[in-house]
PDB file of N, CA and C in Angstrom:
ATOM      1  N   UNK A   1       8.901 -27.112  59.670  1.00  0.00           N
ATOM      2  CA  UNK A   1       7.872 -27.286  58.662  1.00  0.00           C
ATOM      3  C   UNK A   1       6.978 -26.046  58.567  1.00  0.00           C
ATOM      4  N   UNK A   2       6.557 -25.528  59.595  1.00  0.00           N
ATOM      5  CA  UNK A   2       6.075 -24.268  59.765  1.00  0.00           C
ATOM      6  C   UNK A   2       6.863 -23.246  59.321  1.00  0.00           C
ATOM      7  N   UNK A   3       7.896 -23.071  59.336  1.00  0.00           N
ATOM      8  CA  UNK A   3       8.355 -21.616  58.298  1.00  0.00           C
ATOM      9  C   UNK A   3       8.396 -21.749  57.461  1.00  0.00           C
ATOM     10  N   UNK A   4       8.748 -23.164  56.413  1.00  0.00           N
ATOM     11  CA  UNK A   4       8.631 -23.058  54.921  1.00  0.00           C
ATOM     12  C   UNK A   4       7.139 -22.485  54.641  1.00  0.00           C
ATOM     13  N   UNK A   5       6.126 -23.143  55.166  1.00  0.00           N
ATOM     14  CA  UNK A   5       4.756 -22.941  55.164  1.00  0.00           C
ATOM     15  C   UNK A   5       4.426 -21.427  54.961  1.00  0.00           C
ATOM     16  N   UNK A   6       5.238 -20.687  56.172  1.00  0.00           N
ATOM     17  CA  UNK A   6       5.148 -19.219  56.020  1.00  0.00           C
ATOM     18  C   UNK A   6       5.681 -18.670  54.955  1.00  0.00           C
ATOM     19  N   UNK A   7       7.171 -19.184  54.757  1.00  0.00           N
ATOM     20  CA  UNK A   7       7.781 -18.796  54.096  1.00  0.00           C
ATOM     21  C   UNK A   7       7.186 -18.519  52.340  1.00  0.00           C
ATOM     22  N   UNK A   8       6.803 -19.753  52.194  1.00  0.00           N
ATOM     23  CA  UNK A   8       6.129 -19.858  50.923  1.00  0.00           C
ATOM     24  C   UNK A   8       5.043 -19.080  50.635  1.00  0.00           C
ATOM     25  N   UNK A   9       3.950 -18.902  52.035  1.00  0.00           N
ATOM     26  CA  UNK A   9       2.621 -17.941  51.450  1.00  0.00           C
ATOM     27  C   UNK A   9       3.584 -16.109  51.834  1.00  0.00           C
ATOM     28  N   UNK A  10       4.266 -15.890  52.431  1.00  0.00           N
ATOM     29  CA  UNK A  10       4.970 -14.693  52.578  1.00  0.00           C
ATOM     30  C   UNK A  10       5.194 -14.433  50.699  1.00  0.00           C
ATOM     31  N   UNK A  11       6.466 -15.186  50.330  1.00  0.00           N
ATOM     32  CA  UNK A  11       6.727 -15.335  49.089  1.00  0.00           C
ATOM     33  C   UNK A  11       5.176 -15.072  48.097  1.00  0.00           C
ATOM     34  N   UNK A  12       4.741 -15.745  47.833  1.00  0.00           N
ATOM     35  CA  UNK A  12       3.382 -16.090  47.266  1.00  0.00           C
ATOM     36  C   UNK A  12       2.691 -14.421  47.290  1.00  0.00           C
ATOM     37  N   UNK A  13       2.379 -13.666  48.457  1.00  0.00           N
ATOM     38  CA  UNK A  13       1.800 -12.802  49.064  1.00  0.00           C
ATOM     39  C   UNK A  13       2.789 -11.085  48.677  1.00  0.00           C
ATOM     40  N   UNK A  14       4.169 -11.793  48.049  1.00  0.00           N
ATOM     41  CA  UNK A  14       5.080 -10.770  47.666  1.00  0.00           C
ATOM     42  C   UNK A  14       4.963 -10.798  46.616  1.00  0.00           C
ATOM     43  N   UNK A  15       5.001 -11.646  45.918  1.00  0.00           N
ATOM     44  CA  UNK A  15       5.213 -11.691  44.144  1.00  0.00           C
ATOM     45  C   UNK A  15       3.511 -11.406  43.566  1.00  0.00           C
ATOM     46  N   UNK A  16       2.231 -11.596  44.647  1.00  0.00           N
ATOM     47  CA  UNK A  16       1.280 -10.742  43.871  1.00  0.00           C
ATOM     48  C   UNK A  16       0.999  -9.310  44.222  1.00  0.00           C
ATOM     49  N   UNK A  17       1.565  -9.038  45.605  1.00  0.00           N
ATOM     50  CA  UNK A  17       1.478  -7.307  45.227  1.00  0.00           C
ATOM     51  C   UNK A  17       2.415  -6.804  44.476  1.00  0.00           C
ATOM     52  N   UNK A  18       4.065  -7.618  44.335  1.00  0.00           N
ATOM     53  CA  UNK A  18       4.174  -6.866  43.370  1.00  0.00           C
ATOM     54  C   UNK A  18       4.127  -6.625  41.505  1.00  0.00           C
ATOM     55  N   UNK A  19       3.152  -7.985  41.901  1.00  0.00           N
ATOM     56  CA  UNK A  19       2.165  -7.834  40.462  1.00  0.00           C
ATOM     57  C   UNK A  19       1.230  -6.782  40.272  1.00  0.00           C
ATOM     58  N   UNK A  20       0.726  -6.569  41.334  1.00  0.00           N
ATOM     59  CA  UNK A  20      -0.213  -5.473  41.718  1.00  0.00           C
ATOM     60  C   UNK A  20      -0.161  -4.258  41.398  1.00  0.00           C
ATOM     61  N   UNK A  21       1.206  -3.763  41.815  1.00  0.00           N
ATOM     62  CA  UNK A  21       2.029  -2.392  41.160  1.00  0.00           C
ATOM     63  C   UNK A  21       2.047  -2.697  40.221  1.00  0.00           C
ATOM     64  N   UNK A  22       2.540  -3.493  39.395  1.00  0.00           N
ATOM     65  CA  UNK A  22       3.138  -3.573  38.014  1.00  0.00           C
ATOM     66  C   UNK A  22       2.102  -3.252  37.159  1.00  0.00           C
ATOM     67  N   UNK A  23       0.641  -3.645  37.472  1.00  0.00           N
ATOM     68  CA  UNK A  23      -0.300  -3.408  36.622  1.00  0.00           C
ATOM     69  C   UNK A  23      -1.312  -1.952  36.866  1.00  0.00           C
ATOM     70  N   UNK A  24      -1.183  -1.386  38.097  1.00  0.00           N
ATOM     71  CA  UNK A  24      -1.118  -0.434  38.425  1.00  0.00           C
ATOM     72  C   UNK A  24      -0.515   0.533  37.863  1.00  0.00           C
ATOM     73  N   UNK A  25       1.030   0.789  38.263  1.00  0.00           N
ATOM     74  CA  UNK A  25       1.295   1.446  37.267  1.00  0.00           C
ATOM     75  C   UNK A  25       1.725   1.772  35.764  1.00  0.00           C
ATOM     76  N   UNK A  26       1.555   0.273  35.340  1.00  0.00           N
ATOM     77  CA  UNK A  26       0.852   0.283  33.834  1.00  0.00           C
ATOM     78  C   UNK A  26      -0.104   0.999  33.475  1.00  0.00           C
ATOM     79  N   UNK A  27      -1.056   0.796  33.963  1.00  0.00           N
ATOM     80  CA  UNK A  27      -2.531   1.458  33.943  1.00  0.00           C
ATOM     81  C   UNK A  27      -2.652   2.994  33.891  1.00  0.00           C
ATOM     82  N   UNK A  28      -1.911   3.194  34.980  1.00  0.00           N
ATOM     83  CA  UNK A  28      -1.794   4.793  35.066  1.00  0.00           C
ATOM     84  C   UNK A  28      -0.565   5.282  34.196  1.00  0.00           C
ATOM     85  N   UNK A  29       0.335   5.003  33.715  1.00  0.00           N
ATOM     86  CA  UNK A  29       1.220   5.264  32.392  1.00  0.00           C
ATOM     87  C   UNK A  29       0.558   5.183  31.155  1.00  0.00           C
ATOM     88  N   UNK A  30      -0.181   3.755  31.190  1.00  0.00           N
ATOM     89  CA  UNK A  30      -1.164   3.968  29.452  1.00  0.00           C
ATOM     90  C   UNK A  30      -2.799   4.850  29.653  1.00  0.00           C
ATOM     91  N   UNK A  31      -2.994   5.577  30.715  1.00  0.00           N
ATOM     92  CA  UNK A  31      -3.864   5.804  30.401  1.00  0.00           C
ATOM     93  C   UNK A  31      -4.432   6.893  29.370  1.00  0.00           C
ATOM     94  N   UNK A  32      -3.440   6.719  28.803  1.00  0.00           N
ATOM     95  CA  UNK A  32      -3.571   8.379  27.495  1.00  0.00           C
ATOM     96  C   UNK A  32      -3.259   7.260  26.414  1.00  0.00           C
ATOM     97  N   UNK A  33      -4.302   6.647  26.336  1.00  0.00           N
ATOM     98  CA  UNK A  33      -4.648   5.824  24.671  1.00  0.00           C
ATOM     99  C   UNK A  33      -4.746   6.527  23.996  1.00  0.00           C
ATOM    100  N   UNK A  34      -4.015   5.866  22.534  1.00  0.00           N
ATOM    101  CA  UNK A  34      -4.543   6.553  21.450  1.00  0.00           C
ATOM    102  C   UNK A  34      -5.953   6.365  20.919  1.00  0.00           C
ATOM    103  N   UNK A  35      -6.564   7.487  20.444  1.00  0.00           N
ATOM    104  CA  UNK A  35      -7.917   7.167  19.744  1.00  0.00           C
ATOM    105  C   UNK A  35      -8.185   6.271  18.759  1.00  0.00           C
ATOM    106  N   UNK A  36      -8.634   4.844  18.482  1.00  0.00           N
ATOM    107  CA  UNK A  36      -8.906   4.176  17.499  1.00  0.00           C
ATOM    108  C   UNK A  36     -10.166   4.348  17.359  1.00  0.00           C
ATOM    109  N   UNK A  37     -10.319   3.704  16.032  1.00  0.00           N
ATOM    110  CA  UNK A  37     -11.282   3.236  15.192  1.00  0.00           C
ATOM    111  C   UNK A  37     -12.484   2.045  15.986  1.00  0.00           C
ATOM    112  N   UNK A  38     -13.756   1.845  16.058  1.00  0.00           N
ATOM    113  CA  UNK A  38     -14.625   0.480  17.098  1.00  0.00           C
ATOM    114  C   UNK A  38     -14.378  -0.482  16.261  1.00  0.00           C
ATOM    115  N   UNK A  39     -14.053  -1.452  16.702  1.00  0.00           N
ATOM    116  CA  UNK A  39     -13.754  -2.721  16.038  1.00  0.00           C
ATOM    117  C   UNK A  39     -14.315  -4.002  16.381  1.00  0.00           C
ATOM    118  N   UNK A  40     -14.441  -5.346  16.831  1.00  0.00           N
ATOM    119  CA  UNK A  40     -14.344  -6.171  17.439  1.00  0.00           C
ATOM    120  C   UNK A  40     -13.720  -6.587  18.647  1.00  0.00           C
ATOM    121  N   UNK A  41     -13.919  -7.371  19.566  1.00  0.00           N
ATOM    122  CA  UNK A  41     -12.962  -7.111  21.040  1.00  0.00           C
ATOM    123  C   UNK A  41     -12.151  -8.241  20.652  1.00  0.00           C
ATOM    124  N   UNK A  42     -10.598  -7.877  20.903  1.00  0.00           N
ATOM    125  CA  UNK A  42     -10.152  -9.098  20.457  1.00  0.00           C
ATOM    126  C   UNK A  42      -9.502  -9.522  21.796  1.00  0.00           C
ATOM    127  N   UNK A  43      -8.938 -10.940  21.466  1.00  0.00           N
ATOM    128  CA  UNK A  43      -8.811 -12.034  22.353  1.00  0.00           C
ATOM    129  C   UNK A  43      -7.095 -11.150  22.928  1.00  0.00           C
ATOM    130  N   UNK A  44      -6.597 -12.013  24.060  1.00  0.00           N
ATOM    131  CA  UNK A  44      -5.403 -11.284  24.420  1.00  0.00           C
ATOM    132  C   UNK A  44      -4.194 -11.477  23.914  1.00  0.00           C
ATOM    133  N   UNK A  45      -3.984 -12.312  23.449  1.00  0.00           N
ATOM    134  CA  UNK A  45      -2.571 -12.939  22.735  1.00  0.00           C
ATOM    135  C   UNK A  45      -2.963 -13.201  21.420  1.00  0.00           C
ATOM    136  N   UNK A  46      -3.751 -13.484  21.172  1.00  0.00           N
ATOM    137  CA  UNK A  46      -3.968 -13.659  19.506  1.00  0.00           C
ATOM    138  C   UNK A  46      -5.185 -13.228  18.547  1.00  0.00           C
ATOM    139  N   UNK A  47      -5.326 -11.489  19.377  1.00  0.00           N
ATOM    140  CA  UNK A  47      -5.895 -10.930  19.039  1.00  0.00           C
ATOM    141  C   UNK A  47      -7.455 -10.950  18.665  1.00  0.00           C
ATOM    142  N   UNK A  48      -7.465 -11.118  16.922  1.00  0.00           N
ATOM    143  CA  UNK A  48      -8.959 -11.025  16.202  1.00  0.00           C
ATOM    144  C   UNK A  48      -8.838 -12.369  15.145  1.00  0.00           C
ATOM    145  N   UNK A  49      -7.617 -12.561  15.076  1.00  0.00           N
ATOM    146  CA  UNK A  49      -7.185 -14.023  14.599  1.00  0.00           C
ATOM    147  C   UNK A  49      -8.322 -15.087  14.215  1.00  0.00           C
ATOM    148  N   UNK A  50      -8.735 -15.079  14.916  1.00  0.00           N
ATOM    149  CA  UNK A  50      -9.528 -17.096  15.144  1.00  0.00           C
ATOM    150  C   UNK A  50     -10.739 -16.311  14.742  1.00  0.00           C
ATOM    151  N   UNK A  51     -11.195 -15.080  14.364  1.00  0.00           N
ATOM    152  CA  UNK A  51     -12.514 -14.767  13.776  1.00  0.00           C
ATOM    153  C   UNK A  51     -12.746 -14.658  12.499  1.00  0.00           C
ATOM    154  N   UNK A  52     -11.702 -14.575  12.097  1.00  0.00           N
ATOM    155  CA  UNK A  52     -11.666 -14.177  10.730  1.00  0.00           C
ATOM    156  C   UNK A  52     -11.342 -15.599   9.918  1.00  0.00           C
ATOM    157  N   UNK A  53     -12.427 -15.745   8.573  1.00  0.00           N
ATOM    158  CA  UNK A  53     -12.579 -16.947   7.936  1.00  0.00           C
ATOM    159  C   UNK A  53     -11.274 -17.073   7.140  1.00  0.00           C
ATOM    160  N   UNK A  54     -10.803 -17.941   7.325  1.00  0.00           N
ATOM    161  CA  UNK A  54      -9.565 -18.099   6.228  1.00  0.00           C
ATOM    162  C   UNK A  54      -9.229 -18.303   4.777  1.00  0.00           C
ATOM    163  N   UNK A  55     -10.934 -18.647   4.575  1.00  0.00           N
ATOM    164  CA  UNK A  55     -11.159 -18.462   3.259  1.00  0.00           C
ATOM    165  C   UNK A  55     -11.330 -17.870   2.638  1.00  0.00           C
ATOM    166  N   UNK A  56     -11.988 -16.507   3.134  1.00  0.00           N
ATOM    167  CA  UNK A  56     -12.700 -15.494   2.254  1.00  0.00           C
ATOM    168  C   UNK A  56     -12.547 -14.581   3.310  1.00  0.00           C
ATOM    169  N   UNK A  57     -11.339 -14.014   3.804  1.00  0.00           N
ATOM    170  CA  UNK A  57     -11.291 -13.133   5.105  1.00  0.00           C
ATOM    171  C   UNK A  57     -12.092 -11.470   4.940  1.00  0.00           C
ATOM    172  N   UNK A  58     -12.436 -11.611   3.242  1.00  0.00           N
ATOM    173  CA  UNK A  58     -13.024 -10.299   3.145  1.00  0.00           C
ATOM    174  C   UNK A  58     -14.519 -10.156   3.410  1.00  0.00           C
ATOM    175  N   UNK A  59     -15.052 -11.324   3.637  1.00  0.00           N
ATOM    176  CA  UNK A  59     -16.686 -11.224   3.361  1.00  0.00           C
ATOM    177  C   UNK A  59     -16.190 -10.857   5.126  1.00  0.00           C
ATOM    178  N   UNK A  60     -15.378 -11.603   6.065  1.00  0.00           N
ATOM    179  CA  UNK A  60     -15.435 -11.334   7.814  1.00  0.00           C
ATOM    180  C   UNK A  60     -14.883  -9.372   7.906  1.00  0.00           C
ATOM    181  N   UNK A  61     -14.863  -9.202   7.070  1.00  0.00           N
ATOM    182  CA  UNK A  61     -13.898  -7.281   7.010  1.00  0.00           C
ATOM    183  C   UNK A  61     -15.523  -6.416   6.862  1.00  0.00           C
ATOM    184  N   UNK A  62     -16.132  -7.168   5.682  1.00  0.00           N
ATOM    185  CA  UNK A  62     -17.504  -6.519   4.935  1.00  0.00           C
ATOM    186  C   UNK A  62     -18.191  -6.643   6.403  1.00  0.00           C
ATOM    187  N   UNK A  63     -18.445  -7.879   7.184  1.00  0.00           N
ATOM    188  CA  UNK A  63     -19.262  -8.023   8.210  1.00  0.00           C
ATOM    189  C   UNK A  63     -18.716  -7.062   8.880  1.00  0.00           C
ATOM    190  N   UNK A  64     -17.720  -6.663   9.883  1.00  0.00           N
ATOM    191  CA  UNK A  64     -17.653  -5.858  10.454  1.00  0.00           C
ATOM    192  C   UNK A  64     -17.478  -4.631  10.757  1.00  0.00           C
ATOM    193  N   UNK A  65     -17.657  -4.135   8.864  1.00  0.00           N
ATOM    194  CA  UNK A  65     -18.266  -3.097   8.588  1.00  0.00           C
ATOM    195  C   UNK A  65     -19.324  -2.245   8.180  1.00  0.00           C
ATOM    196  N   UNK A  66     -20.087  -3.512   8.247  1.00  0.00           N
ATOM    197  CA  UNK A  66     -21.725  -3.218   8.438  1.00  0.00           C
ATOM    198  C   UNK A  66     -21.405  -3.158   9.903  1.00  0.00           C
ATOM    199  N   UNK A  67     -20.771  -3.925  11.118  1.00  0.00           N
ATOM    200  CA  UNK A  67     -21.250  -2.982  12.527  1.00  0.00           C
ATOM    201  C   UNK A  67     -20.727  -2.537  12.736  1.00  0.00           C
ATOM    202  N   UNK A  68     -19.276  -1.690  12.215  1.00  0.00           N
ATOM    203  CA  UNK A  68     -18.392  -0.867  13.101  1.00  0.00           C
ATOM    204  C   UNK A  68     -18.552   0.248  12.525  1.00  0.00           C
ATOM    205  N   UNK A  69     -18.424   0.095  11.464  1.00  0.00           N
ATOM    206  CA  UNK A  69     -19.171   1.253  10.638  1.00  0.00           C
ATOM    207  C   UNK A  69     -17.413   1.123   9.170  1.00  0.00           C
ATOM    208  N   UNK A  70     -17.424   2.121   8.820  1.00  0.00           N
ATOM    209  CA  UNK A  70     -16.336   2.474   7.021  1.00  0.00           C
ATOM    210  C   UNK A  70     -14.369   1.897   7.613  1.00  0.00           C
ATOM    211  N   UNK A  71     -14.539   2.414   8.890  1.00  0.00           N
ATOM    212  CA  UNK A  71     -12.966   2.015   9.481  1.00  0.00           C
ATOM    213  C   UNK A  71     -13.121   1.366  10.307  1.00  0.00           C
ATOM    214  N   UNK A  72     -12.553   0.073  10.673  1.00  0.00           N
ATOM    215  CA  UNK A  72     -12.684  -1.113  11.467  1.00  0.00           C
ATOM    216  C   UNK A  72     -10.964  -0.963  12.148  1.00  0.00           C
ATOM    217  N   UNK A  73     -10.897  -1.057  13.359  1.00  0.00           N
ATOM    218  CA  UNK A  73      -9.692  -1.422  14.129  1.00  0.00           C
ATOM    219  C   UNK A  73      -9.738  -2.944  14.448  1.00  0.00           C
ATOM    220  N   UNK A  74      -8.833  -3.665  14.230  1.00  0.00           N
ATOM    221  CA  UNK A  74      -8.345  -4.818  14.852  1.00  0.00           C
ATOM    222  C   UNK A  74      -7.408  -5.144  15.417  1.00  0.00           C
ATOM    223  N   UNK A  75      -7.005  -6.250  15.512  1.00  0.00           N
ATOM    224  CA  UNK A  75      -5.594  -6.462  16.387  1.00  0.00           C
ATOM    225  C   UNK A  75      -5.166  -8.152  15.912  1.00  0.00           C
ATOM    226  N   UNK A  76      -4.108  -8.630  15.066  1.00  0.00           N
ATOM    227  CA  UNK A  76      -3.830  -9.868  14.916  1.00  0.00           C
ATOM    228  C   UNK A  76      -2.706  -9.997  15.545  1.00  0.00           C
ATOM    229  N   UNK A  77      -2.829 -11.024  16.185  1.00  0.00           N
ATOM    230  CA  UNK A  77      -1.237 -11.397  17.241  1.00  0.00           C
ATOM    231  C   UNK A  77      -1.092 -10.046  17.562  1.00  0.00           C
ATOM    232  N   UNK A  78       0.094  -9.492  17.192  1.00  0.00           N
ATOM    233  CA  UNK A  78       0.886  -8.340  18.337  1.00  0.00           C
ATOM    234  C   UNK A  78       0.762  -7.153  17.148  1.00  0.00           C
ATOM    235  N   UNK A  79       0.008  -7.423  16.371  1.00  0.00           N
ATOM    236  CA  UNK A  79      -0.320  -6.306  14.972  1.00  0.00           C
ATOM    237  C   UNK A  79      -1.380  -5.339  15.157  1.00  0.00           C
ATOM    238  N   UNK A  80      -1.387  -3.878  15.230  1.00  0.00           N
ATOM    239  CA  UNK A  80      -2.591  -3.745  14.950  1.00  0.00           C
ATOM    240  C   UNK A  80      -2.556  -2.927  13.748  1.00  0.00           C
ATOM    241  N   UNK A  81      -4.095  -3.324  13.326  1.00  0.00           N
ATOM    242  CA  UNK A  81      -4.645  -3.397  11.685  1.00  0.00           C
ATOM    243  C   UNK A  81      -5.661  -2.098  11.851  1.00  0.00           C
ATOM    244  N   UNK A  82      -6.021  -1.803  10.931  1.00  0.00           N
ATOM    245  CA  UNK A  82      -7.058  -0.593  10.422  1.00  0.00           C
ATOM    246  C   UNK A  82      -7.440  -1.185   9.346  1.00  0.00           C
ATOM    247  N   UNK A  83      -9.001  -1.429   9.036  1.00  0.00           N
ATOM    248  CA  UNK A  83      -9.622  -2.245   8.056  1.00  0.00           C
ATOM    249  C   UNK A  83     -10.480  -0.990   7.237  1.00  0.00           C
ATOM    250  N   UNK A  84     -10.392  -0.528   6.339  1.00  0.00           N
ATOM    251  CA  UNK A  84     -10.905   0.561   5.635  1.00  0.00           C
ATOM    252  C   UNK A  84     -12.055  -0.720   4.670  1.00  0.00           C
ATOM    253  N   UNK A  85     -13.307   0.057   4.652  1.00  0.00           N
ATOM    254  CA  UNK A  85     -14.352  -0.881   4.412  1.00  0.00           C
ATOM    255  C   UNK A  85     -15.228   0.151   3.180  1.00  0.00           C
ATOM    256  N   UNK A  86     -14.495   1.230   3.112  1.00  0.00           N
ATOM    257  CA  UNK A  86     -15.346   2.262   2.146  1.00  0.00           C
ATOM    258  C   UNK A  86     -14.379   2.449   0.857  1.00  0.00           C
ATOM    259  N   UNK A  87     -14.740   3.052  -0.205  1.00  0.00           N
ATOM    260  CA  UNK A  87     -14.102   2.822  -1.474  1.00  0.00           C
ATOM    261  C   UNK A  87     -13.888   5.006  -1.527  1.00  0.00           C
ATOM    262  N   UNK A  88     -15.004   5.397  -0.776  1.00  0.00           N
ATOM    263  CA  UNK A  88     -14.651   6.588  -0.366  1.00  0.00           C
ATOM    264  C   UNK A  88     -13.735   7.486   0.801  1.00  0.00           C
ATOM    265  N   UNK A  89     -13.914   6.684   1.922  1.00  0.00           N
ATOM    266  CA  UNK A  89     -12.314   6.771   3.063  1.00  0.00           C
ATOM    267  C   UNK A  89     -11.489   6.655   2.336  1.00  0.00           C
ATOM    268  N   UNK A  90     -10.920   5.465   1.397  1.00  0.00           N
ATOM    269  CA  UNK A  90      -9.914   5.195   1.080  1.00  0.00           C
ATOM    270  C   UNK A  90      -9.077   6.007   0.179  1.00  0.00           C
ATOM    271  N   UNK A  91     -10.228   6.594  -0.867  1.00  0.00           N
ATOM    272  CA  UNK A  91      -9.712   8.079  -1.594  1.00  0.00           C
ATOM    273  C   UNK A  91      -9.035   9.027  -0.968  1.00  0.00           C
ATOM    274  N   UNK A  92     -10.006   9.315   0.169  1.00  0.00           N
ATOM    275  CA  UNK A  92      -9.949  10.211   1.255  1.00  0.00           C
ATOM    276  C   UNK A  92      -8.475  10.345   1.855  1.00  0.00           C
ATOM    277  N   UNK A  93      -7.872   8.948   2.345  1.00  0.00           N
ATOM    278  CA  UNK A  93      -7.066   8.809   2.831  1.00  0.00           C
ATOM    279  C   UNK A  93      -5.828   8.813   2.082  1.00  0.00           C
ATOM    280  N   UNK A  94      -5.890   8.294   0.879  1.00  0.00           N
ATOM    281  CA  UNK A  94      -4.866   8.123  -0.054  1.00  0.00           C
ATOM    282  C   UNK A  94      -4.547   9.176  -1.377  1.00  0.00           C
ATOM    283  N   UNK A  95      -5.145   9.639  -1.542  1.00  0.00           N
ATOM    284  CA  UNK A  95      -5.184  10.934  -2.293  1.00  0.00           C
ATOM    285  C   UNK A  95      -5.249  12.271  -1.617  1.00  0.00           C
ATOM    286  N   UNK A  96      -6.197  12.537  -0.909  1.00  0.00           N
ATOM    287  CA  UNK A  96      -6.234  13.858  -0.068  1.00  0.00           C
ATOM    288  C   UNK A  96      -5.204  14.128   1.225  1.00  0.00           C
ATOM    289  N   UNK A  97      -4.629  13.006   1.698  1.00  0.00           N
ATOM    290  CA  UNK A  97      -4.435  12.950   3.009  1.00  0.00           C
ATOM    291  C   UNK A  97      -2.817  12.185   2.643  1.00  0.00           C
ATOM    292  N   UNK A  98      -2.500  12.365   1.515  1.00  0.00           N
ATOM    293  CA  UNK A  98      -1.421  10.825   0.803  1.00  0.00           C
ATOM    294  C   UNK A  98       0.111  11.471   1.537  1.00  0.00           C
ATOM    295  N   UNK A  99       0.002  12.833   1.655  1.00  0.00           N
ATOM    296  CA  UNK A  99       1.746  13.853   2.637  1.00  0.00           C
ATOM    297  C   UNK A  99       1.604  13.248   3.677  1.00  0.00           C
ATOM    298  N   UNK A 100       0.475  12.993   4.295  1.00  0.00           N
ATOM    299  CA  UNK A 100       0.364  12.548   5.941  1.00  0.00           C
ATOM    300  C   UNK A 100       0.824  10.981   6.015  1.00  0.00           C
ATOM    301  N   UNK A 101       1.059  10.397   5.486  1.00  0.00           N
ATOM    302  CA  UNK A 101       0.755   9.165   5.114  1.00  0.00           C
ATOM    303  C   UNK A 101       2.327   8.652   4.295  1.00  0.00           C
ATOM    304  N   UNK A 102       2.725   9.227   3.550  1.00  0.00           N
ATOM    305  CA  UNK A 102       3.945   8.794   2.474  1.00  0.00           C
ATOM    306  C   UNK A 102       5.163   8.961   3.501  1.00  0.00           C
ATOM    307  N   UNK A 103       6.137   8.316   3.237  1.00  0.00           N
ATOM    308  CA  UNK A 103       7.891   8.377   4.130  1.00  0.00           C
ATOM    309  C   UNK A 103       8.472   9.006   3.347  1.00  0.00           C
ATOM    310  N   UNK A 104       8.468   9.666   2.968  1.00  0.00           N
ATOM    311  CA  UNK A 104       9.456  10.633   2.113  1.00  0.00           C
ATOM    312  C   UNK A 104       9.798  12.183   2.770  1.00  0.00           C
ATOM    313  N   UNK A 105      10.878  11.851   3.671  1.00  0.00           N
ATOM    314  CA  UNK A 105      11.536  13.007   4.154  1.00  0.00           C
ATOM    315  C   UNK A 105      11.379  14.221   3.695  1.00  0.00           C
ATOM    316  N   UNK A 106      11.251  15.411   4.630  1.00  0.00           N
ATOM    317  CA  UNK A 106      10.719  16.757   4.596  1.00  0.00           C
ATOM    318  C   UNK A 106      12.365  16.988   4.449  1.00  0.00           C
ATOM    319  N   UNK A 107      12.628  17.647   3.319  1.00  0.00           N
ATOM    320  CA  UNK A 107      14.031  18.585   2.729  1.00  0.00           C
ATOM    321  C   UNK A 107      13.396  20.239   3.267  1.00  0.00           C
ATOM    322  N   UNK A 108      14.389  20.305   3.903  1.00  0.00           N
ATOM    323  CA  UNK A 108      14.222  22.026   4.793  1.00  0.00           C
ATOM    324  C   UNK A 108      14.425  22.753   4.210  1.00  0.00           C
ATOM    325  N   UNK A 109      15.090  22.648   2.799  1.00  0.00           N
ATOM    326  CA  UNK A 109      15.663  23.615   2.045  1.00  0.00           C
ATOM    327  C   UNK A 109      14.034  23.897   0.383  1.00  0.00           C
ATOM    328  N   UNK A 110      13.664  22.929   0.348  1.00  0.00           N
ATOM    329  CA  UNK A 110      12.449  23.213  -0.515  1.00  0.00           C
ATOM    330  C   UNK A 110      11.543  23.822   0.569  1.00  0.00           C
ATOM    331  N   UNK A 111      11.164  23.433   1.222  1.00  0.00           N
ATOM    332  CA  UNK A 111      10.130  24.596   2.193  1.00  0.00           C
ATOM    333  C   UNK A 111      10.476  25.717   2.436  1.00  0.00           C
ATOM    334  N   UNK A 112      11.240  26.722   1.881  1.00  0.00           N
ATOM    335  CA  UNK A 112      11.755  27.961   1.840  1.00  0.00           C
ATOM    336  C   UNK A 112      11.138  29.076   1.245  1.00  0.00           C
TER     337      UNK A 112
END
């Protein structure tokens, strides 16, 4: 009865250090985030989801761009979103910035 006993907290005592590593060296692999946008903190599995009104999800976008400021980052489920809240970013982004942005393959032979 006594070695299962061991046996089990041994077990138990293995599978969380090597949870331990696992998040460890997660940690130290992601630690070169990409730079986002301040957003809201969202929840872990289902993100920013359950904040946002389902009725009028734009007046909850307007709110959190009065505090995040013109570009809002979020995260729904396993999505993440960029909430553009300015009518001037969006120019910005889509007109000035529209090569950075469009999928239309670079032909090697026109850049000549």
């Amino acid at each position: 009865m006594a070695a299962i006993i061991y046996l089990t907290v041994y077990f138990l005592l293995s599978i969380s250090a090597l949870e331990f590593i696992r998040r460890l060296a997660k940690k130290s692999f992601h630690s070169h985030k990409p730079l986002l946008p301040p957003g809201p903190s969202p929840l872990h599995i289902v993100g920013n989801v359950l904040q946002i009104d389902t009725q009028e999800p734009w007046i909850t976008y307007t709110n959190w761009g009065k505090t995040y400021g013109d570009i809002v980052y979020s995260r729904f489920l396993n999505q993440d979103v960029i909430i553009i809240n300015s009518e001037r970013v969006a120019k910005d982004l889509l007109d000035l910035r529209s090569k950075n942005y469009s999928d239309k393959p670079v032909v090697a032979s026109l850049e000549m």
